[in-house]
Protein backbone atom coordinates (compact mmCIF):
# COMPACT_ATOMS: atom_id res chain seq x y z
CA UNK A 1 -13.86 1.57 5.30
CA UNK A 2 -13.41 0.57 1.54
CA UNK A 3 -13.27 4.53 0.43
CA UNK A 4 -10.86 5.13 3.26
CA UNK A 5 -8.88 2.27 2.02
CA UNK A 6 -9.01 3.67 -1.41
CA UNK A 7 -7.93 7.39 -0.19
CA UNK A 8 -4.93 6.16 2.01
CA UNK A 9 -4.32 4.85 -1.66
CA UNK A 10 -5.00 8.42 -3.50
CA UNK A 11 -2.17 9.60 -1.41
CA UNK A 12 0.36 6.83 -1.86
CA UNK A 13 -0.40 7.68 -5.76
CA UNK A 14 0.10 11.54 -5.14
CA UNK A 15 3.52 10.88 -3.63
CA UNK A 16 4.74 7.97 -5.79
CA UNK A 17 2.54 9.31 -9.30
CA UNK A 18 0.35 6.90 -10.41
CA UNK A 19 2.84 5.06 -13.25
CA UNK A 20 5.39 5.04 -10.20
CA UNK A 21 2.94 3.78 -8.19
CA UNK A 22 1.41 1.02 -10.52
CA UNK A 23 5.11 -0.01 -11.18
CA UNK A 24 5.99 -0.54 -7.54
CA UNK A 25 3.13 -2.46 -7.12
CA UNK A 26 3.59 -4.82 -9.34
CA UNK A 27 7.54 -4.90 -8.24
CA UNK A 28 6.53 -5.88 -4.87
CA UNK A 29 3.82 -8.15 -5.62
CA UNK A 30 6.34 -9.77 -7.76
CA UNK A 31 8.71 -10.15 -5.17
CA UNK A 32 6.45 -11.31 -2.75
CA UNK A 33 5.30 -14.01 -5.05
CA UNK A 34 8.87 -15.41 -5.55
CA UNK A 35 9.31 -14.50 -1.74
CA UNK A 36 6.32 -16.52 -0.11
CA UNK A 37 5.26 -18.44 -3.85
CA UNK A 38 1.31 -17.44 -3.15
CA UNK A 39 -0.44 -14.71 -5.21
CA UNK A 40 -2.65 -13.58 -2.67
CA UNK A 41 0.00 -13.16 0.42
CA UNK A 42 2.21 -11.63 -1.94
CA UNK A 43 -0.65 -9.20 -2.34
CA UNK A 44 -1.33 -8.58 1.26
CA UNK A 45 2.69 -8.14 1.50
CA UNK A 46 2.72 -5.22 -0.66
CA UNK A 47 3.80 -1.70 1.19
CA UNK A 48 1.03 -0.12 0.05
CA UNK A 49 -1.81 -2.84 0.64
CA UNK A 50 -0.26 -3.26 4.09
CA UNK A 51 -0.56 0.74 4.95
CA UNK A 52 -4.03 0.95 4.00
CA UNK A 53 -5.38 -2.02 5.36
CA UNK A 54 -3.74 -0.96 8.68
CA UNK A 55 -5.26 2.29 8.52
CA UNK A 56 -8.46 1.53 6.59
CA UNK A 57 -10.54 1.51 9.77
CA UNK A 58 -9.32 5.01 11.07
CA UNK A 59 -10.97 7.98 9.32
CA UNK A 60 -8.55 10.52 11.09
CA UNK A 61 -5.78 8.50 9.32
CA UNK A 62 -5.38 10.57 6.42
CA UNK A 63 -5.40 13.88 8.09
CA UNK A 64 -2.44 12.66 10.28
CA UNK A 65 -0.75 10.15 7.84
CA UNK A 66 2.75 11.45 7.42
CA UNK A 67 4.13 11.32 3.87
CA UNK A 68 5.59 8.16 2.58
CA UNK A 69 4.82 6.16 5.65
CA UNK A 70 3.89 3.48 3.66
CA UNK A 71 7.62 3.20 3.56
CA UNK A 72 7.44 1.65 6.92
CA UNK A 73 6.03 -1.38 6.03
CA UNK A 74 7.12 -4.79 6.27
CA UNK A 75 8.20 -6.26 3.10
């Protein structure tokens, strides 16, 4: 599960680079702290975080992800 977790990542880095990546990240953990004033929900809030722990558990996943779905997230 973890290194399914971490590959749903790989692929958010491939489409996003990893700089744009890392600065998202922080963006959105940033606004989810202001947003909900917690650290760790503002983690579990991020797009990215929220894709792959929806997904973590289904090893087809990244054969069928489509691009950018992490997009789709709830904020």
């Amino acid at each position: 599960v973890t290194k399914n977790h971490e590959t749903i990542h790989w692929q958010q880095y491939i489409e996003t680079g990893i700089f744009g990546f890392l600065l998202l990240y922080l963006i959105f953990w940033i606004i989810g702290l202001i947003k909900y004033g917690n650290g760790e929900l503002a983690y579990y809030r991020i797009p990215f975080e929220q894709e792959a722990y929806e997904n973590d558990g289904n090893f087809d996943y990244c054969r069928t992800r489509k691009r950018y779905a992490w997009m789709e997230s709830k904020i």
